[in-house]
Protein backbone atom coordinates (compact mmCIF):
# COMPACT_ATOMS: atom_id res chain seq x y z
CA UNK A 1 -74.92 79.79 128.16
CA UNK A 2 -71.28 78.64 129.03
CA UNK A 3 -69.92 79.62 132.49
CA UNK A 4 -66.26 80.81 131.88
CA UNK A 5 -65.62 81.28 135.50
CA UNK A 6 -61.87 82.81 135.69
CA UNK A 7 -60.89 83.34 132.39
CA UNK A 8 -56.90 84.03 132.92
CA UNK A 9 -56.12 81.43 135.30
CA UNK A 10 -56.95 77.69 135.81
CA UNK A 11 -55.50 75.69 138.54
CA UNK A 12 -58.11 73.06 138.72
CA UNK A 13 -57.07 71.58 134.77
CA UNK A 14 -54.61 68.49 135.39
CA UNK A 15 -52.01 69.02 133.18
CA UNK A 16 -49.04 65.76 132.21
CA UNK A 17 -46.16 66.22 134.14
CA UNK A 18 -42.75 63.88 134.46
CA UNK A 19 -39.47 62.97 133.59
CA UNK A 20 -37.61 63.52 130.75
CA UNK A 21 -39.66 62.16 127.35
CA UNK A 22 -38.66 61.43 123.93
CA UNK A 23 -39.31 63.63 120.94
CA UNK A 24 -42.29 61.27 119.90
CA UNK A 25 -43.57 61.40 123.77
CA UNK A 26 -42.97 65.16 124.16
CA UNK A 27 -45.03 65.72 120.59
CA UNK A 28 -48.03 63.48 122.24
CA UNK A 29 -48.06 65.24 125.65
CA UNK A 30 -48.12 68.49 124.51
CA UNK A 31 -50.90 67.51 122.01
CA UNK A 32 -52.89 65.62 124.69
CA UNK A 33 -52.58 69.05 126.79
CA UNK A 34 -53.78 71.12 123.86
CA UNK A 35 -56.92 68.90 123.24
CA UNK A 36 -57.85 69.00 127.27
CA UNK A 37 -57.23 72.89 127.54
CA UNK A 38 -60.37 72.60 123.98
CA UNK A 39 -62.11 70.45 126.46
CA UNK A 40 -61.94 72.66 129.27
CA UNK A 41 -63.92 75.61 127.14
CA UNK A 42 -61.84 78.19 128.28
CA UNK A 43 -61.00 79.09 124.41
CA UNK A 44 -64.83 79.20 123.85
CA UNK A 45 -65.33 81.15 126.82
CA UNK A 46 -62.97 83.84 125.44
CA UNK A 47 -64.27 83.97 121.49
CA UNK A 48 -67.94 84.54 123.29
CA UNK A 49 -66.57 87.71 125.40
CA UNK A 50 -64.63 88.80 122.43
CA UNK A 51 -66.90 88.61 119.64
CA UNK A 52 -70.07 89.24 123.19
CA UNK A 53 -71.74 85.99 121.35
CA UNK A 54 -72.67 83.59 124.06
CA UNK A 55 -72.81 80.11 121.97
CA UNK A 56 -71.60 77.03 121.79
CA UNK A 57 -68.58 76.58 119.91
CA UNK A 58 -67.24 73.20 118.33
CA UNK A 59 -63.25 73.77 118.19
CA UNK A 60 -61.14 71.87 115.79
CA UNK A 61 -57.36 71.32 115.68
CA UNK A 62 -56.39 71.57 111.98
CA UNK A 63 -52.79 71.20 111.65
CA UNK A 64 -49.47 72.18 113.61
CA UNK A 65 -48.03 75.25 111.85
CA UNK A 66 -44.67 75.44 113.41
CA UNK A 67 -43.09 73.33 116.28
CA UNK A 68 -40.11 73.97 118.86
CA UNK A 69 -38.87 72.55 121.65
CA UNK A 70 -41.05 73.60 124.55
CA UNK A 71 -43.73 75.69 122.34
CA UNK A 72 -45.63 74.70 119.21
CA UNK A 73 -48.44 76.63 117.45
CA UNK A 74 -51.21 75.02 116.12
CA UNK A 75 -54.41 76.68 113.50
CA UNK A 76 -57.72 76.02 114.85
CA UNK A 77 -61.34 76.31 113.24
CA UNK A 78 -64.35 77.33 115.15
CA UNK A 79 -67.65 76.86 113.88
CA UNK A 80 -71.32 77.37 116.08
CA UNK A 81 -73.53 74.56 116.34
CA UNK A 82 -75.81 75.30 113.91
CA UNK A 83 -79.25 75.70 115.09
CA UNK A 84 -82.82 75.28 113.26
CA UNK A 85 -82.84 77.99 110.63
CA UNK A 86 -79.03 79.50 111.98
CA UNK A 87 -76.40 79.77 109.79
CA UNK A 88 -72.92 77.66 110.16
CA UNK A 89 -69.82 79.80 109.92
CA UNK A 90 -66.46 79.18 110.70
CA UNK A 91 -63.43 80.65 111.64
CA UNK A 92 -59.67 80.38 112.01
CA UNK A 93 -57.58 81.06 115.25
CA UNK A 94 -54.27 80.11 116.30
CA UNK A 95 -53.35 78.85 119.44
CA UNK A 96 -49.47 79.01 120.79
CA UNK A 97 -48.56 76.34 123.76
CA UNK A 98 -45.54 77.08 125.81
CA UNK A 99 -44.53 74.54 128.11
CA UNK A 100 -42.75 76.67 131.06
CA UNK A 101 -40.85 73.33 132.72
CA UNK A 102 -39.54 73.02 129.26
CA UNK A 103 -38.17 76.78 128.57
CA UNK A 104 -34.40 76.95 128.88
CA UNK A 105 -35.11 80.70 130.49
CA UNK A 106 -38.05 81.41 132.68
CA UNK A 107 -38.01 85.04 132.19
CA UNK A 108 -38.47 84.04 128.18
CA UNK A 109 -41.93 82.99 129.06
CA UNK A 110 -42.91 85.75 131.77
CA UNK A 111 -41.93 88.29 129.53
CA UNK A 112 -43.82 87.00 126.44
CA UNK A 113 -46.69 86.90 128.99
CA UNK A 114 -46.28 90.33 130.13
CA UNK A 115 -45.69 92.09 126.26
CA UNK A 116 -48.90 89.82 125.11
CA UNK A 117 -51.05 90.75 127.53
CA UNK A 118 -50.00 94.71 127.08
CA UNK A 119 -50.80 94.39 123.24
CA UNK A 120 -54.33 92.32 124.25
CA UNK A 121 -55.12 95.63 125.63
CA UNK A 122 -53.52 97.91 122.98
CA UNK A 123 -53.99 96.36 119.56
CA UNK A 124 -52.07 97.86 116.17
CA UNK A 125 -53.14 96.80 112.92
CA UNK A 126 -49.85 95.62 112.13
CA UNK A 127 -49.16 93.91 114.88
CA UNK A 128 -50.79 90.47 115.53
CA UNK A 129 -54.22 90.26 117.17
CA UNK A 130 -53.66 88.60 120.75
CA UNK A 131 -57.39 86.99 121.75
CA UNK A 132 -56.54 85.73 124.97
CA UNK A 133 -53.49 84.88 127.19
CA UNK A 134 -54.45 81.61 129.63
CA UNK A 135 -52.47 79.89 132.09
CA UNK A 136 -53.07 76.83 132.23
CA UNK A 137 -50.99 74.75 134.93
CA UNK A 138 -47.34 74.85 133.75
CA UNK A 139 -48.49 76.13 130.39
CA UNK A 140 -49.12 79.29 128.94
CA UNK A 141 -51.10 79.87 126.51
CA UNK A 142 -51.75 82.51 123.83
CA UNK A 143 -54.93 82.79 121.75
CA UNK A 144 -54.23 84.50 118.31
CA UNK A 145 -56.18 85.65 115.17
CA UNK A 146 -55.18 84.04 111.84
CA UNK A 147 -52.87 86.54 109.91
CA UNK A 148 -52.52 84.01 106.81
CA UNK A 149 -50.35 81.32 105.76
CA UNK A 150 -47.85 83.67 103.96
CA UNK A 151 -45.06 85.48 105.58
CA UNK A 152 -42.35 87.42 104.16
CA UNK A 153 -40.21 85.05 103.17
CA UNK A 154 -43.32 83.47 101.02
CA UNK A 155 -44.45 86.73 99.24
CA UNK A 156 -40.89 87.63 98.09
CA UNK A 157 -41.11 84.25 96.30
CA UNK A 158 -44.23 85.79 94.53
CA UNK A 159 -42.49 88.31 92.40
CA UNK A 160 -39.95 86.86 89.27
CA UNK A 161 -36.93 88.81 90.26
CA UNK A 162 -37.36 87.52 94.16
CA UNK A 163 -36.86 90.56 95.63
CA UNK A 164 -39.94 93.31 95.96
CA UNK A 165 -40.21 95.85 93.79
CA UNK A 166 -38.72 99.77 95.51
CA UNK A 167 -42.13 100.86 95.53
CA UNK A 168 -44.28 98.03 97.16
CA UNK A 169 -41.07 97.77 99.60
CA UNK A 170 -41.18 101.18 100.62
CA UNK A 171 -44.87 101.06 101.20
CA UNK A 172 -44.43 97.85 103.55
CA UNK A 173 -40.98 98.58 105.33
CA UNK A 174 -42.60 102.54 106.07
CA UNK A 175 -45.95 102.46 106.40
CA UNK A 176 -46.40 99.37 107.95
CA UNK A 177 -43.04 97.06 109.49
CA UNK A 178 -41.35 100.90 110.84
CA UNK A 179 -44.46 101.55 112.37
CA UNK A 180 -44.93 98.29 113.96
CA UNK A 181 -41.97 98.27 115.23
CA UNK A 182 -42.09 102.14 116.59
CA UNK A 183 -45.12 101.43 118.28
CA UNK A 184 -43.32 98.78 120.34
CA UNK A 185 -40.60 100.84 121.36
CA UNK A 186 -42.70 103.90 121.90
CA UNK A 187 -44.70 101.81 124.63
CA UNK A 188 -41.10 100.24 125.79
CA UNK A 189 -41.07 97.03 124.33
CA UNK A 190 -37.96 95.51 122.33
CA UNK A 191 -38.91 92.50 119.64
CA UNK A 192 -35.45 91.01 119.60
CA UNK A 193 -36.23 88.78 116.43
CA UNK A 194 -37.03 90.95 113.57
CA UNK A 195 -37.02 88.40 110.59
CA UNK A 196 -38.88 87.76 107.58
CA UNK A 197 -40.27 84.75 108.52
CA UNK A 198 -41.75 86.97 111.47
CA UNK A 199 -43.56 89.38 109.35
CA UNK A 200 -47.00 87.64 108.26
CA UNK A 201 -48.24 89.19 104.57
CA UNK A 202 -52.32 89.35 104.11
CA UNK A 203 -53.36 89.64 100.44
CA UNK A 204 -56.99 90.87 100.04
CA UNK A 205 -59.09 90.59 97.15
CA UNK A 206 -58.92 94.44 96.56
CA UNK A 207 -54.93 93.71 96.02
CA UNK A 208 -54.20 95.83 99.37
CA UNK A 209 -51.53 94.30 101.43
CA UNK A 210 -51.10 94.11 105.13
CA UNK A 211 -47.94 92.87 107.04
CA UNK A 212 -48.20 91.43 110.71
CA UNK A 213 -45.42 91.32 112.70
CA UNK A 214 -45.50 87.81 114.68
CA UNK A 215 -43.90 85.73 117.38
CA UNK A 216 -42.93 87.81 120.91
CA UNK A 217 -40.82 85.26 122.24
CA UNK A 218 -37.87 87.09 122.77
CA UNK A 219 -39.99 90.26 123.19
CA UNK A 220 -39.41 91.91 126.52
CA UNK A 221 -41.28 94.96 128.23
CA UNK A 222 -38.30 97.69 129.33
CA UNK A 223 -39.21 99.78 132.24
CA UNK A 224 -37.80 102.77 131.35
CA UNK A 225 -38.65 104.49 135.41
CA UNK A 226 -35.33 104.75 137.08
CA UNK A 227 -33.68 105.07 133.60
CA UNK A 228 -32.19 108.91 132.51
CA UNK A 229 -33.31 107.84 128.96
CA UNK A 230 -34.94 104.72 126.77
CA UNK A 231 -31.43 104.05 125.75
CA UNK A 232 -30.52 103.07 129.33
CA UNK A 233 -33.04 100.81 129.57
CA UNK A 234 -30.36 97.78 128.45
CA UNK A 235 -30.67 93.97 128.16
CA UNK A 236 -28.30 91.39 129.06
CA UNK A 237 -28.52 88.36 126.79
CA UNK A 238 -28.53 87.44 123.03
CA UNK A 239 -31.70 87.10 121.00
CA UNK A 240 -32.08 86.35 117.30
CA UNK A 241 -30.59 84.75 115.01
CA UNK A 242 -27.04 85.69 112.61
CA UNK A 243 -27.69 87.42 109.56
CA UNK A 244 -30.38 89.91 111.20
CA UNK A 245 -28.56 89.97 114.46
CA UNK A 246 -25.97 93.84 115.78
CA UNK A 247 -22.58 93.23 115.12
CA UNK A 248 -22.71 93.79 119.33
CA UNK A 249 -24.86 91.26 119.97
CA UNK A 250 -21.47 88.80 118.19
CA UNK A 251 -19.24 90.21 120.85
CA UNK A 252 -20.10 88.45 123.84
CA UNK A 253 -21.34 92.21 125.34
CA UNK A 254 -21.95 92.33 128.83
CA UNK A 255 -25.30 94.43 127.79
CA UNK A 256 -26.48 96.29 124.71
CA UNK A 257 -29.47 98.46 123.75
CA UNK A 258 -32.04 96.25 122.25
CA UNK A 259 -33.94 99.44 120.79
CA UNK A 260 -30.76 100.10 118.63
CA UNK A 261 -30.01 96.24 118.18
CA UNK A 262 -33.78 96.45 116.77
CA UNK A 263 -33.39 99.27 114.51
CA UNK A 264 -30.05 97.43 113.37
CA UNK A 265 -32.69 94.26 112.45
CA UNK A 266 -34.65 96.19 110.20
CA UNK A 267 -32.21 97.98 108.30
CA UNK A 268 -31.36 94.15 107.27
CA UNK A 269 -34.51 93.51 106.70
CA UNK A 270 -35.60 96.48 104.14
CA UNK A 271 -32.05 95.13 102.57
CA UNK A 272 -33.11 91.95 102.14
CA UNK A 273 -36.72 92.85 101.13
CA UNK A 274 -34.91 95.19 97.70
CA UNK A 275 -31.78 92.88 97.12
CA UNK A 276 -33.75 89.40 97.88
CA UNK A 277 -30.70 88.48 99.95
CA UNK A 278 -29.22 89.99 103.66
CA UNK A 279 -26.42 92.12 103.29
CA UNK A 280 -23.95 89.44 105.14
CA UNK A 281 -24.29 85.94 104.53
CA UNK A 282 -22.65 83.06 104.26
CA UNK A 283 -21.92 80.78 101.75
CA UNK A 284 -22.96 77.00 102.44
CA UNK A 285 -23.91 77.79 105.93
CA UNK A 286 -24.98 74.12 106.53
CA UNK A 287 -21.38 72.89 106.11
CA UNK A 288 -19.92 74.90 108.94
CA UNK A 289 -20.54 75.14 112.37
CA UNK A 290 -22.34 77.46 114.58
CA UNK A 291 -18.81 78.81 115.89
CA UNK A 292 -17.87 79.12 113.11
CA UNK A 293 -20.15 80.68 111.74
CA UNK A 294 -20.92 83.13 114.47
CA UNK A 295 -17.03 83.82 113.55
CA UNK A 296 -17.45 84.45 110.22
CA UNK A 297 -20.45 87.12 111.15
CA UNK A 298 -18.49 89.08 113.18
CA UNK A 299 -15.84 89.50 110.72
CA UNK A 300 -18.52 90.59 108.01
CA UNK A 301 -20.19 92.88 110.56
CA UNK A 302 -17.19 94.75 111.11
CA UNK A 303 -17.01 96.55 108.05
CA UNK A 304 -19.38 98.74 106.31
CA UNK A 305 -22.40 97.34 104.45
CA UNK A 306 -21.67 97.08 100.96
CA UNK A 307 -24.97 97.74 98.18
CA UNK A 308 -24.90 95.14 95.02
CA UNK A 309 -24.61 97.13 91.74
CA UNK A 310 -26.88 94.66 89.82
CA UNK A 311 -30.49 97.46 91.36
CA UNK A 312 -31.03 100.61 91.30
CA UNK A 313 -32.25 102.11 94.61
CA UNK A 314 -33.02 105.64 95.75
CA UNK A 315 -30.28 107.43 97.45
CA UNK A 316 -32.29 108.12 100.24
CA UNK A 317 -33.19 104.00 100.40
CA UNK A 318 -29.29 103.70 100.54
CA UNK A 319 -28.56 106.12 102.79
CA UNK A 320 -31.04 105.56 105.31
CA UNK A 321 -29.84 101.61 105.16
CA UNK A 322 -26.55 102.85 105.85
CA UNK A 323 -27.34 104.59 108.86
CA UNK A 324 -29.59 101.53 110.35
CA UNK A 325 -26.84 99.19 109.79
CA UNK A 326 -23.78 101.39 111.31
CA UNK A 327 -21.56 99.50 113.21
CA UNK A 328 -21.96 101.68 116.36
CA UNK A 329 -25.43 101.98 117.96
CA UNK A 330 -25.25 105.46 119.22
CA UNK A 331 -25.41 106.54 115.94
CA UNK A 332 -28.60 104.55 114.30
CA UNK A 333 -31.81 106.47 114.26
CA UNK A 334 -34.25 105.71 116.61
CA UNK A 335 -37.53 104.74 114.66
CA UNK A 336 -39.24 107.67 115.28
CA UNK A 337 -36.31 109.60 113.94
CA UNK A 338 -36.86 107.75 110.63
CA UNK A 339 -40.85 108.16 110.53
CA UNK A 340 -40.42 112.67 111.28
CA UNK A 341 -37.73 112.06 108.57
CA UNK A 342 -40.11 110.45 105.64
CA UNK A 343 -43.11 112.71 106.78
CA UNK A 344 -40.89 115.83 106.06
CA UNK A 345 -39.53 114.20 102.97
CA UNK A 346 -42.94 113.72 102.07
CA UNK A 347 -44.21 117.60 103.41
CA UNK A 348 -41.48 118.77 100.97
CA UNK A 349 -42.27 116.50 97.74
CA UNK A 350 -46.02 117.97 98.18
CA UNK A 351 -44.06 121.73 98.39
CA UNK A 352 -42.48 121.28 95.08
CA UNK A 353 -45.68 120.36 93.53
């Protein structure tokens, strides 16, 4: 039996510290930090209380599935040492390392932390399974079930037209990215980076489809005590990236509401996810700058969305788009707004029959 001691917090682990490193050295010492936090058993210690199997684990670093500047997220397997007459089984996890000396914002980091270790506690089933959130020295660390190797961006890819059909979409974007997403605010949590490549897609065998939403970088936890309202619960500084991004978010605002700069997101989003394409984009985006770009943006986002006449789609699609998308945030729909509305859409379609 393993003796996990304190499970959140390990301040006896030496961790490599110094001065600046190049990319190569960087890659190797955040590596060579992953491997001893394995060897420390703290990842084992936390799959046994989860899963209340006390066993010895063999963890395995398979590959690197995305990698940044100060974090980097790597799959891991996990298979028992296979006794006399046990069976061997194995299973994937993913592990996210965050180096905090290397995070151009502390407060990025500590509020990750803080939304993480809120949805630890309060799962949703479209929301990524957090396992575990460590520290480990100047790192922090989250432990993550495997949502798949396909995200949105993948499965839209799967369909000949690229874009997903009005009926799958409006299964997805309802039933399962709105109320992701209204979940978080409900429980006073912004995202900040709504994007496809966010939004992990599980196919299982009985064709059902699941989406995750991923990554809570940029995530923060509002406190809305001391606030009249959620709306007043504002935020100061500029998360995302162009095409998804509020036109107020371009403007250099002192502060904006992140809830309506979230709804904003996903009205993109369920654009992209029935046109194949954002709304505003950029032709050749590689050949300008980021100025110039950001520019550009703010030009497009200054005038009302505009719906390609090449699909069909739903009036209420359009108009609800419309709405998510409006140029002034007062006058989006929150998300629960949008959820009463389909559920009385709905109440009345079963009416009429």
């Amino acid at each position: 039996m393993i003796d996990c001691g304190h499970l959140e917090r390990i301040e006896e682990c030496t961790i490599l510290t110094g001065p600046k490193l190049s990319s190569i050295e960087l890659k190797q010492t955040k590596r060579t930090n992953l491997y001893r936090l394995i060897e420390s058993r703290r990842i084992e210690c936390i799959l046994n209380r989860i899963f209340r199997k006390n066993q010895n684990r063999k963890l395995a670093i398979k590959k690197c599935l995305s990698e940044g500047h100060y974090s980097d997220v790597y799959l891991i397997r996990s298979e028992n040492e296979r006794k006399q007459n046990q069976k061997k089984y194995r299973e994937n996890f993913v592990i996210k390392i965050i180096d905090r000396n290397r995070c151009p914002k502390l407060s990025n980091c500590h509020n990750e932390s803080r939304v993480c270790r809120f949805l630890q506690n309060n799962p949703h089933p479209n929301l990524i399974e957090i396992l575990g959130v460590i520290e480990y020295g100047n790192f922090f660390v989250l432990l993550m079930n495997y949502g798949g190797s396909i995200d949105l961006m993948g499965f839209i890819k799967l369909f000949p037209e690229k874009r997903v059909p009005e009926s799958i979409a409006n299964n997805l974007f309802y039933e399962q990215i709105l109320r992701a997403i209204n979940f978080l605010h409900t429980n006073n949590i912004v995202h900040r980076d709504i994007k496809p490549e966010n939004i992990l897609v599980v196919l299982s065998s009985d064709s059902t489809i699941q989406t995750k939403l991923i990554d809570f970088g940029f995530s923060k936890l509002i406190r809305s005590k001391g606030f009249a309202t959620m709306s007043q619960a504002l935020c100061s500084s500029q998360k995302g990236i162009l095409e998804y991004m509020a036109p107020e978010l371009l403007q250099y605002c002192i502060c904006y509401d992140a809830i309506k700069s979230d709804v904003y997101s996903l009205g993109t989003l369920f654009y992209w996810m029935l046109y194949g394409y954002a709304p505003f984009r950029l032709p050749n985006q590689s050949s300008r700058s980021f100025q110039n770009n950001l520019i550009q943006f703010r030009y497009l986002k200054s005038k009302p969305i505009r719906f390609g006449g090449e699909i069909f789609l739903t009036k209420f699609n359009k108009k609800l788009i419309q709405r998510m998308v409006n140029i002034e945030p007062q006058l989006r729909p929150s998300t629960k707004e949008i959820i009463e509305k389909i559920q009385n859409r709905h109440l009345k379609s079963t009416i009429n029959l």
